[in-house]
C-alpha atoms as a PDB file:
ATOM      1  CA  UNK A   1       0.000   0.000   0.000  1.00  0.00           C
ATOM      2  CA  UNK A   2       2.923   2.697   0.549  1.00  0.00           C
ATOM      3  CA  UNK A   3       3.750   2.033  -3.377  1.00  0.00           C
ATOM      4  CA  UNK A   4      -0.045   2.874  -3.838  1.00  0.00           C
ATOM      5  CA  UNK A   5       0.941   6.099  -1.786  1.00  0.00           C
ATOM      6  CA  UNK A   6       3.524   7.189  -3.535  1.00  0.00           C
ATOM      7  CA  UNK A   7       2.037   6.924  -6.753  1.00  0.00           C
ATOM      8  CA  UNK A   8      -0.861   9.156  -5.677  1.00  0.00           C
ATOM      9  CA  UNK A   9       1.440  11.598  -4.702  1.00  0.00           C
ATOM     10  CA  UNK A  10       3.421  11.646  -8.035  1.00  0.00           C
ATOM     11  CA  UNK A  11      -0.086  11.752  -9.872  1.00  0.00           C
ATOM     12  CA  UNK A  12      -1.001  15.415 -10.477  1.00  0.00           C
ATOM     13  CA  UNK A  13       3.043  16.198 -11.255  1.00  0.00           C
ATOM     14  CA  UNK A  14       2.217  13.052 -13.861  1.00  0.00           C
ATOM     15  CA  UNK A  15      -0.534  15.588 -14.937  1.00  0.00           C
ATOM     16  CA  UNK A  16       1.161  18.716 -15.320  1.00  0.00           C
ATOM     17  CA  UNK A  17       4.147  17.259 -17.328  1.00  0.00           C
ATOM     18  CA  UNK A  18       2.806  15.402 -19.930  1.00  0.00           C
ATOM     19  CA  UNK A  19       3.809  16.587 -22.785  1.00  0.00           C
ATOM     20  CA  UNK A  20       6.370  19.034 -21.766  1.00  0.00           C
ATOM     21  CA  UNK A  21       9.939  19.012 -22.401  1.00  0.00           C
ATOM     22  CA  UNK A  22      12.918  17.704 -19.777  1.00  0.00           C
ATOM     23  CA  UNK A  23      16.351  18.311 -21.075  1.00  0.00           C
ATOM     24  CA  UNK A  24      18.832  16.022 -18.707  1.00  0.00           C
ATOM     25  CA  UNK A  25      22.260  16.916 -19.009  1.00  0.00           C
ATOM     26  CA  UNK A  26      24.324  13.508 -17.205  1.00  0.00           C
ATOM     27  CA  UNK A  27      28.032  13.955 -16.220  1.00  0.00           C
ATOM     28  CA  UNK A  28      30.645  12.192 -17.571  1.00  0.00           C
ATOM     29  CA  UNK A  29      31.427  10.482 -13.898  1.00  0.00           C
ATOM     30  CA  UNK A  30      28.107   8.901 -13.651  1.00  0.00           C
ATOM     31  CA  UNK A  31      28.327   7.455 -17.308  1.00  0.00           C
ATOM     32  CA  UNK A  32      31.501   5.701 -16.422  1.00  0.00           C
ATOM     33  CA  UNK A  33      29.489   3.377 -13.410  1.00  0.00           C
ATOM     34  CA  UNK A  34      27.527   0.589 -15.728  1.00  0.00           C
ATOM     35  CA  UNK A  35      25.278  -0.079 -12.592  1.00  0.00           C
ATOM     36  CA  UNK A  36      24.610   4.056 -12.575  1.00  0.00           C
ATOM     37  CA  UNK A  37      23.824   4.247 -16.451  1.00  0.00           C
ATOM     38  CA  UNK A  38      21.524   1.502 -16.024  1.00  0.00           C
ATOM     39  CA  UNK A  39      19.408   3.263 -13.291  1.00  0.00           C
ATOM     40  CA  UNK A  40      19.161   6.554 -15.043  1.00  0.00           C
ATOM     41  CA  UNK A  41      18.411   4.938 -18.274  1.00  0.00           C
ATOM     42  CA  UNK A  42      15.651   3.428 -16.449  1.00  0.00           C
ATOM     43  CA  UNK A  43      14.302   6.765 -14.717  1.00  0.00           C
ATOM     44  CA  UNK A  44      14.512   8.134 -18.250  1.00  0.00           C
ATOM     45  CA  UNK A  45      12.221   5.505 -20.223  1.00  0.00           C
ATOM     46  CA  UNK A  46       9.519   6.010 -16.964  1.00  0.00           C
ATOM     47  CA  UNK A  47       9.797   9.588 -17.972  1.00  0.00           C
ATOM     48  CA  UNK A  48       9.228   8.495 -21.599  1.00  0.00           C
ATOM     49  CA  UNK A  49       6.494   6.629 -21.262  1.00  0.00           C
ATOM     50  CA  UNK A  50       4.494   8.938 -19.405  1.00  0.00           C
ATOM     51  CA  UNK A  51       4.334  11.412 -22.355  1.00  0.00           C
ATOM     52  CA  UNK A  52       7.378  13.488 -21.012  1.00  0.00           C
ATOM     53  CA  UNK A  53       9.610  14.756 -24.284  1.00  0.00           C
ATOM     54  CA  UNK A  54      13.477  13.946 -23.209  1.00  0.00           C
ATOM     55  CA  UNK A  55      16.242  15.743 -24.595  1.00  0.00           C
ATOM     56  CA  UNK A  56      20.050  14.071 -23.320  1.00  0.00           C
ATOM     57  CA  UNK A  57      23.121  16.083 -23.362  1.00  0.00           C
ATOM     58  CA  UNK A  58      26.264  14.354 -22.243  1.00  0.00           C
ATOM     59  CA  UNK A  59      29.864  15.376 -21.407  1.00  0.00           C
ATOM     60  CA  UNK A  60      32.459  13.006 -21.125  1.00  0.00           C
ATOM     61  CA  UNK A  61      35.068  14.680 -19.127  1.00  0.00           C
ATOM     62  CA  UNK A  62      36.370  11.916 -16.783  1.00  0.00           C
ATOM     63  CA  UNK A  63      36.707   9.481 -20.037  1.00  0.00           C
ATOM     64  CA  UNK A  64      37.888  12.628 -22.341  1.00  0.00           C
ATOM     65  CA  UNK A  65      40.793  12.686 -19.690  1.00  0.00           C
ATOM     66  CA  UNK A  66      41.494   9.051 -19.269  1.00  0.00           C
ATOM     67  CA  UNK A  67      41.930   8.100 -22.971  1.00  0.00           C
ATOM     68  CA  UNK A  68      44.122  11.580 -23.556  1.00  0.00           C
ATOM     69  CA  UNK A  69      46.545  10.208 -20.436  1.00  0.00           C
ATOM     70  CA  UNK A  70      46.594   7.116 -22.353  1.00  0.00           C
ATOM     71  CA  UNK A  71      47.220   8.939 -25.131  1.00  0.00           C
ATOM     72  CA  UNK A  72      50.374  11.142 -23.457  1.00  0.00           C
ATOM     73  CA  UNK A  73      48.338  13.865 -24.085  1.00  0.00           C
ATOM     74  CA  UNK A  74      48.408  16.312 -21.149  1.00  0.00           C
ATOM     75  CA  UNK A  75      44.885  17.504 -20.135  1.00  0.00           C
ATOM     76  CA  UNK A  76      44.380  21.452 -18.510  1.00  0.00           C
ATOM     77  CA  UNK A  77      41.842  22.866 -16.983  1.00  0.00           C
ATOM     78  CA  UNK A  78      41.121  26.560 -15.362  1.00  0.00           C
ATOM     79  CA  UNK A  79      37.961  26.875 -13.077  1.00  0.00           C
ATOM     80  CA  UNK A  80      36.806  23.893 -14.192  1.00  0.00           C
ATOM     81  CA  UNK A  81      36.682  24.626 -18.153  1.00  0.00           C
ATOM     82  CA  UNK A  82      39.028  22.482 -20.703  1.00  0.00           C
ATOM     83  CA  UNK A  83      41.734  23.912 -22.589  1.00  0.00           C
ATOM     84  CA  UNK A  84      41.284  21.737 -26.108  1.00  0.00           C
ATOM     85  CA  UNK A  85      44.241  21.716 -28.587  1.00  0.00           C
ATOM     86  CA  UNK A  86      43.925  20.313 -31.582  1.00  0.00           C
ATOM     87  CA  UNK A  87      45.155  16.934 -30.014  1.00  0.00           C
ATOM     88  CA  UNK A  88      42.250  16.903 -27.244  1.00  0.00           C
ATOM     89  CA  UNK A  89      39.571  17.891 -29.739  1.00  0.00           C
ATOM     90  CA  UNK A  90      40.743  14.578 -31.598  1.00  0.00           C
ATOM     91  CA  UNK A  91      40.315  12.494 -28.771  1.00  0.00           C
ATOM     92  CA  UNK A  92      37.379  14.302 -27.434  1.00  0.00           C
ATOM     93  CA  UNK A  93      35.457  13.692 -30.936  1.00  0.00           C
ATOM     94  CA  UNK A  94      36.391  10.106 -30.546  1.00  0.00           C
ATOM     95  CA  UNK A  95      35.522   9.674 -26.798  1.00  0.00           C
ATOM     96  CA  UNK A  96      32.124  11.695 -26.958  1.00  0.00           C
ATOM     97  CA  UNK A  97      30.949   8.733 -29.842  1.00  0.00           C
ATOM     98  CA  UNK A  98      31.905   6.082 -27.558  1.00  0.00           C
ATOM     99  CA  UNK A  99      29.685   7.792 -24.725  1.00  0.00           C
ATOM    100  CA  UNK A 100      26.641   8.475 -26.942  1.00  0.00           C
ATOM    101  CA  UNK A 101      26.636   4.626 -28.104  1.00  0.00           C
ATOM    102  CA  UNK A 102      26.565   3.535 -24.707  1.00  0.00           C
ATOM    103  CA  UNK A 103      23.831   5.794 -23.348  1.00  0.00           C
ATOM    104  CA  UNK A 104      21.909   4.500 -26.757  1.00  0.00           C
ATOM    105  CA  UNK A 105      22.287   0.830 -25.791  1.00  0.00           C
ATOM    106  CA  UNK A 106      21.544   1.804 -22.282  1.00  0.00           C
ATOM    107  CA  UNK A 107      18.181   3.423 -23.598  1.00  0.00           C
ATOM    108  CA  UNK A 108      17.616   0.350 -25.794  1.00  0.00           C
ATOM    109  CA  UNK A 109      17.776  -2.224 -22.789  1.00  0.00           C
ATOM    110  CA  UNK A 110      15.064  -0.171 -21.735  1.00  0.00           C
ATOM    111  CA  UNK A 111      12.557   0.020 -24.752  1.00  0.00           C
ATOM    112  CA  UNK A 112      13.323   3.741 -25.555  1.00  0.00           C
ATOM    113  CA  UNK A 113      14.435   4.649 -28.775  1.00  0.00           C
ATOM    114  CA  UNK A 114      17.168   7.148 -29.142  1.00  0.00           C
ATOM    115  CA  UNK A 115      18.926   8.851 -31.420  1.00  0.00           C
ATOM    116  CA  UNK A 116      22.755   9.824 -31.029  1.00  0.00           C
ATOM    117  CA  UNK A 117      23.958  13.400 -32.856  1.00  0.00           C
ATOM    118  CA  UNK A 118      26.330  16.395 -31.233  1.00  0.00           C
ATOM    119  CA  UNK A 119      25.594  19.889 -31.844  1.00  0.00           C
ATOM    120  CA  UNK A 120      27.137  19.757 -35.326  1.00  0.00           C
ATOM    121  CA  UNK A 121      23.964  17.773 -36.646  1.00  0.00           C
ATOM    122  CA  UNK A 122      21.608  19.897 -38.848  1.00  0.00           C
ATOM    123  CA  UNK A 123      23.539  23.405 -37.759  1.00  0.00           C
ATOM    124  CA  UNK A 124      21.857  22.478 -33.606  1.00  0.00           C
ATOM    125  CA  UNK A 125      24.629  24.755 -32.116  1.00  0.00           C
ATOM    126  CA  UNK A 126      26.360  27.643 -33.342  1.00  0.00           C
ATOM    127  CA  UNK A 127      29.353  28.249 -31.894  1.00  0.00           C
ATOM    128  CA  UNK A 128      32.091  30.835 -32.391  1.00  0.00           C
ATOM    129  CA  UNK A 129      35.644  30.203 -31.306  1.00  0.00           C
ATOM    130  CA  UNK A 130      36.324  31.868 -27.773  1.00  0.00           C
ATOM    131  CA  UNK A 131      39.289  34.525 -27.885  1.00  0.00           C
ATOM    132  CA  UNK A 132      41.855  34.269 -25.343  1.00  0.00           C
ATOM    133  CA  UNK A 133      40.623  36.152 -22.366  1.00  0.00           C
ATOM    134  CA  UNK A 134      42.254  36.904 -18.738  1.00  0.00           C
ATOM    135  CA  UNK A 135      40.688  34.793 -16.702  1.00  0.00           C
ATOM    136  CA  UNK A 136      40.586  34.975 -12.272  1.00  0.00           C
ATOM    137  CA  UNK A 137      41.701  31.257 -11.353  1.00  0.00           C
ATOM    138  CA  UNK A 138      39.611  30.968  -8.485  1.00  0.00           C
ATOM    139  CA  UNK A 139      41.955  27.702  -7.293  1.00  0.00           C
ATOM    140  CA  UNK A 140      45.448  29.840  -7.572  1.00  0.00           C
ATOM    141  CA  UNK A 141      43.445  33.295  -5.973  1.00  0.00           C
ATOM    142  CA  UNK A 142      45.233  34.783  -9.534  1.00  0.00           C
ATOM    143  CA  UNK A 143      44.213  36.519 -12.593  1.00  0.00           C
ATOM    144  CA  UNK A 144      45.899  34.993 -15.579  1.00  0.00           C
ATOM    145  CA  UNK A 145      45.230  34.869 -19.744  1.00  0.00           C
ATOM    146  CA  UNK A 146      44.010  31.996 -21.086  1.00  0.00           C
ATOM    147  CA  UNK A 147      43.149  30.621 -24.493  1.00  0.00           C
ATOM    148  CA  UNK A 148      40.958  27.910 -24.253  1.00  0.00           C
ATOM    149  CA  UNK A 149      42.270  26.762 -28.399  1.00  0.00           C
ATOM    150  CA  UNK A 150      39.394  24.594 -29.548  1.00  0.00           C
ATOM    151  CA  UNK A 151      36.381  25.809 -27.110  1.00  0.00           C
ATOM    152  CA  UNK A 152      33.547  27.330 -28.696  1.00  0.00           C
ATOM    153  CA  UNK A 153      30.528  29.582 -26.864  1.00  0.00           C
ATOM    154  CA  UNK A 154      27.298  29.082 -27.873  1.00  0.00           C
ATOM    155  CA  UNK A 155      26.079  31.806 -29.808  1.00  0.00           C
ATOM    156  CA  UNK A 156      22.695  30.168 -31.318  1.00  0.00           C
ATOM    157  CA  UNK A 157      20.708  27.183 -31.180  1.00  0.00           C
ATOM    158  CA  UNK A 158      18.577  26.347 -33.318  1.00  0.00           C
ATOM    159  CA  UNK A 159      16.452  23.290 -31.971  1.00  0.00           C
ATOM    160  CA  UNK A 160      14.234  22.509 -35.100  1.00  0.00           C
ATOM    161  CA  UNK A 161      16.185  18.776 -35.249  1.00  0.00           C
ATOM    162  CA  UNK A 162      15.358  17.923 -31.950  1.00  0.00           C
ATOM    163  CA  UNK A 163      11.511  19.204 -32.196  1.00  0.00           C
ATOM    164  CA  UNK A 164      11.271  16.626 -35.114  1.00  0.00           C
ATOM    165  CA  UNK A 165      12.607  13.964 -33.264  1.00  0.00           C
ATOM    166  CA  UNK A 166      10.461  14.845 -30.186  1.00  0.00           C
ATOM    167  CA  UNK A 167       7.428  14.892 -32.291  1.00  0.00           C
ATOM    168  CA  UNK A 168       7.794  11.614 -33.501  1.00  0.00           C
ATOM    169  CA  UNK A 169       8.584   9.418 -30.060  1.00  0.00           C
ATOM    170  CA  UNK A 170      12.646   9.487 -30.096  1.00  0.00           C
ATOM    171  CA  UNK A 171      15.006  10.784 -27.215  1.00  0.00           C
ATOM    172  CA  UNK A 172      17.752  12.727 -28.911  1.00  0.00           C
ATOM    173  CA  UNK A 173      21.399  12.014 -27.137  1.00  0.00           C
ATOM    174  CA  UNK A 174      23.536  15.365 -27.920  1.00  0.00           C
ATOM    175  CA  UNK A 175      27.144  15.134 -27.520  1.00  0.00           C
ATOM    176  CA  UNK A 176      28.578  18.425 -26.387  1.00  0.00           C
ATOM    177  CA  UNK A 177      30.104  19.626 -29.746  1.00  0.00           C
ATOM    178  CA  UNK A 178      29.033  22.248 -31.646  1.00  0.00           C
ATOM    179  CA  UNK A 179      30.503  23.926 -35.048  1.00  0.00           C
ATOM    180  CA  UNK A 180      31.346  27.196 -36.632  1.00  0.00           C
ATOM    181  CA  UNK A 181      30.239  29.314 -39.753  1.00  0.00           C
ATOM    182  CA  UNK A 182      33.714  27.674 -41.673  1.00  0.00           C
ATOM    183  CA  UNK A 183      32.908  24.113 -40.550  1.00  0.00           C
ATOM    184  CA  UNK A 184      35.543  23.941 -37.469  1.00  0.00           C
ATOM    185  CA  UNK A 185      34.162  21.616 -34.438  1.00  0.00           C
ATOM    186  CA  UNK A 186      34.710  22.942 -31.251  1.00  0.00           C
ATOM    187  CA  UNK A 187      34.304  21.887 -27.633  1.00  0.00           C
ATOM    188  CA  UNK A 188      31.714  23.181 -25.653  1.00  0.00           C
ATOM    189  CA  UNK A 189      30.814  23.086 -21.940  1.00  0.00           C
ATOM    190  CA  UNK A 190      27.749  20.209 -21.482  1.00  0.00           C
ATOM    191  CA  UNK A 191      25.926  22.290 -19.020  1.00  0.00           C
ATOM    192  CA  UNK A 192      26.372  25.227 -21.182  1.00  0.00           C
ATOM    193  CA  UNK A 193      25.058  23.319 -23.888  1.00  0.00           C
ATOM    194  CA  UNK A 194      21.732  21.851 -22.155  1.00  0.00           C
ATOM    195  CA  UNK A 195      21.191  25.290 -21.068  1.00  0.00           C
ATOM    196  CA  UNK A 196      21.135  26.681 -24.121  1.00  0.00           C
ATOM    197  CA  UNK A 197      18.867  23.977 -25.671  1.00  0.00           C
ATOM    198  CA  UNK A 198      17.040  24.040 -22.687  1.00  0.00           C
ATOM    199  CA  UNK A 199      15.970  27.600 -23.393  1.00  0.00           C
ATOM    200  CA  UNK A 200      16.111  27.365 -27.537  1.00  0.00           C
ATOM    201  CA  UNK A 201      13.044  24.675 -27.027  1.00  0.00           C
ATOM    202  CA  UNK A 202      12.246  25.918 -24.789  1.00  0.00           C
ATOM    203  CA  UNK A 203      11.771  23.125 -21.906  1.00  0.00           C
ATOM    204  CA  UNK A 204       9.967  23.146 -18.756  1.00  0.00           C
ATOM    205  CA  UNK A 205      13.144  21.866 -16.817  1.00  0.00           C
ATOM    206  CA  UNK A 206      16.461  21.522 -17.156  1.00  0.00           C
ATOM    207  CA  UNK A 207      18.627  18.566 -14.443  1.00  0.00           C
ATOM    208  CA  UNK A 208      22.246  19.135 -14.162  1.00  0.00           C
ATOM    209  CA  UNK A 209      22.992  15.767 -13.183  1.00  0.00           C
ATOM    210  CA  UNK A 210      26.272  14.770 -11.538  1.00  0.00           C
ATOM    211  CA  UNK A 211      27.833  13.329  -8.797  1.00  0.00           C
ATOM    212  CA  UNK A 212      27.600  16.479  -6.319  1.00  0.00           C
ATOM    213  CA  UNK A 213      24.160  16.674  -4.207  1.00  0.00           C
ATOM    214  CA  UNK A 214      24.043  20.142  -5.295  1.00  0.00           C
ATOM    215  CA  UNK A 215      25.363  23.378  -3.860  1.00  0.00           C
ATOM    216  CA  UNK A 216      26.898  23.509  -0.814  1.00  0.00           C
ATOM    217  CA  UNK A 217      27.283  26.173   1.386  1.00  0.00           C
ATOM    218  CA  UNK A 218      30.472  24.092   2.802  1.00  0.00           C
ATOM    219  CA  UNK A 219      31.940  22.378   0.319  1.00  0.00           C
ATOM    220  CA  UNK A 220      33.397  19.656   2.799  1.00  0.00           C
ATOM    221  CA  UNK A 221      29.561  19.424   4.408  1.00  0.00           C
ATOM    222  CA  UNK A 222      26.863  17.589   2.403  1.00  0.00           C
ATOM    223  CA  UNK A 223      24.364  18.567   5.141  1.00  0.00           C
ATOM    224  CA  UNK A 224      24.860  22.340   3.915  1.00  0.00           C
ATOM    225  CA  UNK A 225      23.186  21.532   0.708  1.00  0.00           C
ATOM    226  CA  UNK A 226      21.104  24.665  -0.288  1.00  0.00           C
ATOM    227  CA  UNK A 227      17.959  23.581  -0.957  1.00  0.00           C
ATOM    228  CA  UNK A 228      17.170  26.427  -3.581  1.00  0.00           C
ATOM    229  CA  UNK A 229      18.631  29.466  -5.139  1.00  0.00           C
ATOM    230  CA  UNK A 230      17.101  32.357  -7.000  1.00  0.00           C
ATOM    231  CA  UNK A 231      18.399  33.511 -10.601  1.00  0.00           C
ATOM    232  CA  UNK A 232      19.400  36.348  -8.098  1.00  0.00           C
ATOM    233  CA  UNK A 233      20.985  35.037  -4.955  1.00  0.00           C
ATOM    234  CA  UNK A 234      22.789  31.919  -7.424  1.00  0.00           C
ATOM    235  CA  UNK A 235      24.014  35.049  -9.254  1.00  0.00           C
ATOM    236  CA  UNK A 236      25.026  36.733  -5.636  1.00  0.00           C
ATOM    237  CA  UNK A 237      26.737  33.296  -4.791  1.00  0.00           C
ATOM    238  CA  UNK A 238      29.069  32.701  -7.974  1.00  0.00           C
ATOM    239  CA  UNK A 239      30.299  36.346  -8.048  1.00  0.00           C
ATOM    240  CA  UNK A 240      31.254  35.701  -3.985  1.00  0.00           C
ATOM    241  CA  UNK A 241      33.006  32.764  -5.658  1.00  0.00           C
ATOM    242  CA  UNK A 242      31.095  30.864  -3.398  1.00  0.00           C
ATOM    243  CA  UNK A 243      31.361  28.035  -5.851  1.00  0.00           C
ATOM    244  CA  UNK A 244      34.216  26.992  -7.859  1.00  0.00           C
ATOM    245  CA  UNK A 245      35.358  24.590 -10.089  1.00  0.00           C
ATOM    246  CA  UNK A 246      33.112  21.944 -12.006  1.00  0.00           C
ATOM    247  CA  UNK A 247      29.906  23.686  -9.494  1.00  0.00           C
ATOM    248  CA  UNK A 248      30.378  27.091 -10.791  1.00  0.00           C
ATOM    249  CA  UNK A 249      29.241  26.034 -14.816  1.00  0.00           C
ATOM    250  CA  UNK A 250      26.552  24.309 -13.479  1.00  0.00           C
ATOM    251  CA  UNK A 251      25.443  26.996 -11.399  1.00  0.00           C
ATOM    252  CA  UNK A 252      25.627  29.417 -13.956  1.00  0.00           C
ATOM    253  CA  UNK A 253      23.988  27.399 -17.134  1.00  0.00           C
ATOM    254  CA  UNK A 254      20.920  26.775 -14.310  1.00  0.00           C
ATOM    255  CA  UNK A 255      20.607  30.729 -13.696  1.00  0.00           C
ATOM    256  CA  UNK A 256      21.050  31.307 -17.475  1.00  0.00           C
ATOM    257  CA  UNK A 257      18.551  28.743 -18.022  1.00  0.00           C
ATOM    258  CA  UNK A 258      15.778  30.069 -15.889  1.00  0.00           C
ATOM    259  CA  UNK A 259      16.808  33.744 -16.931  1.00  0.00           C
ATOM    260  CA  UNK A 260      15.908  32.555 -20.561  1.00  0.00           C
ATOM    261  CA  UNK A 261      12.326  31.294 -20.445  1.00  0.00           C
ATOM    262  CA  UNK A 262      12.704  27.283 -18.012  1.00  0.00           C
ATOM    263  CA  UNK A 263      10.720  27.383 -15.607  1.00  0.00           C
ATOM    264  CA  UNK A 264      12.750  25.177 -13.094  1.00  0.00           C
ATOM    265  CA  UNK A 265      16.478  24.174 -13.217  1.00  0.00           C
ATOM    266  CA  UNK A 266      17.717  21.662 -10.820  1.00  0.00           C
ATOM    267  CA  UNK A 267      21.164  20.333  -9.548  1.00  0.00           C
ATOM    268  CA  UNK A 268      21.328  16.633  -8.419  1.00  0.00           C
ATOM    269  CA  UNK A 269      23.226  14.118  -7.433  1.00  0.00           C
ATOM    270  CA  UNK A 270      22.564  11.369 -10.337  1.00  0.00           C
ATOM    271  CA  UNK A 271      24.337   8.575  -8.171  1.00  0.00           C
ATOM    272  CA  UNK A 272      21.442   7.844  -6.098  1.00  0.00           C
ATOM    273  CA  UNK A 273      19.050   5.454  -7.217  1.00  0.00           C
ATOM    274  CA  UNK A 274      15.865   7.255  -8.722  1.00  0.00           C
ATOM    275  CA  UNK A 275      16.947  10.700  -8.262  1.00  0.00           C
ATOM    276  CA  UNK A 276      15.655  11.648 -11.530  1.00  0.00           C
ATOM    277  CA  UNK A 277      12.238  10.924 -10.347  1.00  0.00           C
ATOM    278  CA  UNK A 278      12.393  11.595  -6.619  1.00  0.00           C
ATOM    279  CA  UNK A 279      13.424  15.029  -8.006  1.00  0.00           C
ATOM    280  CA  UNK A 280      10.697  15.208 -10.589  1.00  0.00           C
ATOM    281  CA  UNK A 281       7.918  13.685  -8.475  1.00  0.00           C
ATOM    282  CA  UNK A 282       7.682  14.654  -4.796  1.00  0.00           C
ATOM    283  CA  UNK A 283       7.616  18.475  -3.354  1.00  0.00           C
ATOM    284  CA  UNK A 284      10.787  18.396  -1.408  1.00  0.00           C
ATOM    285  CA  UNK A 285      13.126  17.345  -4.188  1.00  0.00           C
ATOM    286  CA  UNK A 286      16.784  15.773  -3.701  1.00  0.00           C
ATOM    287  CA  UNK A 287      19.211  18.464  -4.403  1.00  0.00           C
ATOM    288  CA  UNK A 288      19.619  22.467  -5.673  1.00  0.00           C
ATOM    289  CA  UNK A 289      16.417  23.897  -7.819  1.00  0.00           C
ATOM    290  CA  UNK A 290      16.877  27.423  -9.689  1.00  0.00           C
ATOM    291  CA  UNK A 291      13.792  29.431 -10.010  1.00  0.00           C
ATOM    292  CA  UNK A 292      12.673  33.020 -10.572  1.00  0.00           C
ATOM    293  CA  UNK A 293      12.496  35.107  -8.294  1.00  0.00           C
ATOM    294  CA  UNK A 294       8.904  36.086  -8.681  1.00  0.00           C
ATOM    295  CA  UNK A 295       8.196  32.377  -7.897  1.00  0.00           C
ATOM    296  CA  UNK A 296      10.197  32.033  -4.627  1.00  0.00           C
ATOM    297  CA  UNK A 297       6.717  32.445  -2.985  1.00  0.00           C
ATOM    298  CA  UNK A 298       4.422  29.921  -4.246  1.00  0.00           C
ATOM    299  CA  UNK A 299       6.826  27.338  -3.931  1.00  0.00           C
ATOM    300  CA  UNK A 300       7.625  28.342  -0.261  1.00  0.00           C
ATOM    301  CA  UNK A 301       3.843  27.808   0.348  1.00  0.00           C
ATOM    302  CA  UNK A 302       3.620  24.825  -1.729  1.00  0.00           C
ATOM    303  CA  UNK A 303       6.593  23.055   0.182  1.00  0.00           C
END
């Protein structure tokens, strides 16, 4: 009878998001863990078949690294964003394949049909070619100049290949890739990316999915979770560089998200089992949700 609970509690959020649009953006570190893969594939074709339209966008970062060491090719990072050479775009182009398949086959297992493509596929992102830019490294407290090579920012989407797959039943699986006006791939951010889309389609929610809990207050202390941010006080919070590294893109595509037309942008720890849904379905949530600030009330009184 608690299952028969639960359910009824899940019902009128069954309700209000049929239909609408989820795009799920999973970290490279949970696509590494078979057992992890699994469960979220699973969360995702329960999504599926209750009418909800399911964009994926993956990164790859943990494997992107591992194959380049392999490789002997030397991977860099400043506050938490890749520096890709023409080496590590090679192997990034490679790896990010390898990670779509497997998400597909995941999806499979599951009855849900997906299709694999990166932002290159039917002009999806635009990208231009970041210039070199001085940067505040907010791990060595110093302001240096970097240029990122091969790392593109978004500068349109235009989401016209995923609204035909949505409209006819498949889950599109974008690899973080997008391309310029003279045909050059470059690597972009994946939670830049599913923001982006997110607001291009625009969805109803966006789920940053890694394996963080969401944004701590202490980053030592899972107990100082926040529970939810404003667009306003998540903006107050990065520019206190109260986050850093791989939190503060994640923080920021959520707030650009919302600021662009989602309604809802959540943090979560995709490790444990069902998060997804627990996240989806019940009031109280698992990890960090982004809202408007005009909405900060009704959800108070709702929770």
């Amino acid at each position: 009878m608690k299952d028969i609970g639960i359910l009824k509690q899940a019902l009128p959020y069954i309700r209000q998001f049929r239909e609408k649009t989820f795009v799920v953006k999973l970290g490279g570190e949970l696509l590494a863990l078979k057992e992890c893969l699994d469960n979220l594939a699973h969360d995702i074709s329960l999504l599926y078949q209750l009418n909800i339209r399911v964009v994926i966008i993956h990164g790859g970062g943990p494997q992107l690294s591992s194959v380049a060491k392999m490789l002997g090719i030397e991977s860099r990072k400043v506050d938490g964003r890749r520096i890709t050479d023409d080496k590590m775009l090679w192997v990034a182009k490679m790896v990010f394949a390898g990670v779509s398949t497997d998400i597909l086959a995941a999806l499979r297992q599951h009855g849900t049909p997906g299709i694999g493509l990166s932002g290159v596929d039917g002009d999806l992102v635009e990208a231009l070619r970041r210039p070199p830019r001085r940067i505040f490294n907010r791990e060595t407290g110093e302001e240096q100049e970097v240029d990122f090579m091969n790392v593109g920012d978004v500068d349109a989407v235009n989401p016209r290949i995923l609204q035909v797959l949505l409209e006819n039943r498949f889950v599109p699986v974008v690899a973080s890739l997008g391309g310029d006006a003279g045909g050059q791939v470059l690597n972009i951010n994946a939670d830049t990316i599913a923001a982006e889309i997110a607001a291009a389609l625009p969805a109803e929610k966006l789920f940053l999915l890694s394996n963080v809990c969401g944004v701590l207050r202490d980053v030592n202390d899972p107990a100082s979770k926040i529970s939810y941010l404003t667009t306003e006080s998540g903006a107050r919070l990065a520019d206190s560089h109260g986050v850093s590294g791989g939190m503060l893109p994640k923080l920021t595509a959520a707030i650009r998200a919302v600021e662009a037309g989602v309604r809802r942008a959540h943090i979560i720890d995709g490790l444990q089992e069902n998060a997804l849904l627990q996240e989806v379905f019940t009031v109280k949530g698992l990890g960090t949700m982004v809202l408007r600030p005009e909405d900060e009330k009704a959800y108070l009184e709702q929770g």
